[in-house]
C-alpha atoms as a PDB file:
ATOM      1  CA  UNK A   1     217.749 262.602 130.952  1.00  0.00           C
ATOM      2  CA  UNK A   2     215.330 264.875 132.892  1.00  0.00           C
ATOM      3  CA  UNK A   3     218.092 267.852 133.007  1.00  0.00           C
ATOM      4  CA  UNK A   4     218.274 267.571 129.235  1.00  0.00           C
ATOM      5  CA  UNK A   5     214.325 267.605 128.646  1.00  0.00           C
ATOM      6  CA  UNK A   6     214.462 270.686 130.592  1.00  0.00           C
ATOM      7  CA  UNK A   7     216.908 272.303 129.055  1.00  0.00           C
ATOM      8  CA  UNK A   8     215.352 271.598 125.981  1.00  0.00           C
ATOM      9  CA  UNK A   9     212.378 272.862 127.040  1.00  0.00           C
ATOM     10  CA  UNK A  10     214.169 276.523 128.575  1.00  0.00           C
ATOM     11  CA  UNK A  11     215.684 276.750 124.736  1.00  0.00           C
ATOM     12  CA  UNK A  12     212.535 276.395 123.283  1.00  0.00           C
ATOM     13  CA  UNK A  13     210.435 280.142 122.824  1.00  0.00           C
ATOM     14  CA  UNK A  14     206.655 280.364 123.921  1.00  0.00           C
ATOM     15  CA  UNK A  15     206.184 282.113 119.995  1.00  0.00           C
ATOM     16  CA  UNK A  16     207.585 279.070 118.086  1.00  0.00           C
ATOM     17  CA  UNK A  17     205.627 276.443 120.306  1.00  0.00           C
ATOM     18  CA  UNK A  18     202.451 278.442 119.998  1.00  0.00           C
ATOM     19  CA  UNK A  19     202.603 278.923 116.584  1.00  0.00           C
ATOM     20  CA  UNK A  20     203.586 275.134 116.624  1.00  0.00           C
ATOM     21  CA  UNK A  21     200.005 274.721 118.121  1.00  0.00           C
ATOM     22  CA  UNK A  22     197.935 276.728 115.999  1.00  0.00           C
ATOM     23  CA  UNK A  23     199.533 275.532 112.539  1.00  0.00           C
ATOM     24  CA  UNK A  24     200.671 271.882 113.038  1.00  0.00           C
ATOM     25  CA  UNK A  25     198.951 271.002 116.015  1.00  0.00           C
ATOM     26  CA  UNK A  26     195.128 271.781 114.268  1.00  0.00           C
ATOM     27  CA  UNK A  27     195.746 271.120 110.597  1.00  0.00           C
ATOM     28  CA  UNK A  28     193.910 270.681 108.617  1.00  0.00           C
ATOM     29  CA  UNK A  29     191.939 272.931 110.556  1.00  0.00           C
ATOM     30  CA  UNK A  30     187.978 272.068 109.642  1.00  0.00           C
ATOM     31  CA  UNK A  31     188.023 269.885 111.700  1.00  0.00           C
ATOM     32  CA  UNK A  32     191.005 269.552 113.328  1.00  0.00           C
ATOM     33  CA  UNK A  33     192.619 266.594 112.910  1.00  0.00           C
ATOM     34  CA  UNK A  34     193.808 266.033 116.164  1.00  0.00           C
ATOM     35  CA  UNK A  35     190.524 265.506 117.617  1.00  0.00           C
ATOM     36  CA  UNK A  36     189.995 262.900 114.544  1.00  0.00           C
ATOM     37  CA  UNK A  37     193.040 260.946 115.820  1.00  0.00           C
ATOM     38  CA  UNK A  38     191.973 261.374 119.701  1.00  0.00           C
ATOM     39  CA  UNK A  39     188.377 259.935 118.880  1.00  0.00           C
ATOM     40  CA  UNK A  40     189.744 257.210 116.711  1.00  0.00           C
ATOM     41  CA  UNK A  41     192.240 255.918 119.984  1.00  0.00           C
ATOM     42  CA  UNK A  42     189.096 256.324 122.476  1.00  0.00           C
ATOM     43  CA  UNK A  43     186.993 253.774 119.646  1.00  0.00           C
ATOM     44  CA  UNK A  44     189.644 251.600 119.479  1.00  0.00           C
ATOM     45  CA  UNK A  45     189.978 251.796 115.873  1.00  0.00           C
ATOM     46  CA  UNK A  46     193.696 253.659 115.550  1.00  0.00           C
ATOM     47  CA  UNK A  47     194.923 250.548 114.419  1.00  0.00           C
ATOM     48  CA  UNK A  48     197.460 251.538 111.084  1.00  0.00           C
ATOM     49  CA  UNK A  49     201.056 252.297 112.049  1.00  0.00           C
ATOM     50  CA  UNK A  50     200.310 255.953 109.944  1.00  0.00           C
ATOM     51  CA  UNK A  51     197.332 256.527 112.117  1.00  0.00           C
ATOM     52  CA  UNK A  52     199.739 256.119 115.302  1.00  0.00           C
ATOM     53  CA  UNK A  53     202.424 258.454 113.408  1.00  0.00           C
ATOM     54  CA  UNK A  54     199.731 261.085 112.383  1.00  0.00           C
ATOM     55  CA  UNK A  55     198.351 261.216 116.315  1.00  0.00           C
ATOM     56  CA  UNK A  56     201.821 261.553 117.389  1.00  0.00           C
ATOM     57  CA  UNK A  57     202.724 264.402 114.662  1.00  0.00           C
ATOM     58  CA  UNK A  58     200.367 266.479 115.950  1.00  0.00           C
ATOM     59  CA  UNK A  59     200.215 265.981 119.416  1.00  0.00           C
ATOM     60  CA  UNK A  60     203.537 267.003 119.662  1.00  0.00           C
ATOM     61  CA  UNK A  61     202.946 270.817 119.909  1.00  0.00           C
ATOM     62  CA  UNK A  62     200.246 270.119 122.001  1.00  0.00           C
ATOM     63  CA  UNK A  63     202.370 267.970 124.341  1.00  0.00           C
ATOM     64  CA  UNK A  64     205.675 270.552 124.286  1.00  0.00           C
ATOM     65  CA  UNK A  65     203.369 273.204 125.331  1.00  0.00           C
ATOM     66  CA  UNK A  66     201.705 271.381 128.673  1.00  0.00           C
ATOM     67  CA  UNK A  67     205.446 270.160 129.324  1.00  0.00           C
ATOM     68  CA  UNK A  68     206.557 273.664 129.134  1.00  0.00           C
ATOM     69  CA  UNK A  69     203.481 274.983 131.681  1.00  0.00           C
ATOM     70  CA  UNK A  70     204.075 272.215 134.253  1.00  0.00           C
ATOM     71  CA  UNK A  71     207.916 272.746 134.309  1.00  0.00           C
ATOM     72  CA  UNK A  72     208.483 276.298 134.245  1.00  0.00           C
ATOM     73  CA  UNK A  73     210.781 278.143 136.365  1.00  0.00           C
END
């Protein structure tokens, strides 16, 4: 499984998962929504299955570019 996420993570270009930060990983970008879905999981009140989806969405970029940092060659 590990081999795999790293090789997924070689394949994937610093561009795309940039770009996958700036667009997806902020909109809507005043203010970003992120940092909406962050607060609402520190309060407690991320309680909706779309709430948990939406965090997830875009974290994603966010969590595809520290995965790439940590692990690369």
């Amino acid at each position: 499984m590990m081999k795999y996420l790293m090789f997924i993570l070689d394949q994937l270009n610093w561009v795309v998962i940039i770009i996958l930060c700036l667009t997806l990983g902020l909109a809507p970008f005043a203010p970003p929504h992120i940092l909406e879905k962050i607060s609402m999981l520190m309060q407690g009140t991320l309680i909706r299955p779309l709430d948990w989806f939406d965090l997830l969405f875009h974290s994603l970029p966010w969590l595809l570019l520290i995965m790439k940092l940590v692990f690369r060659k």
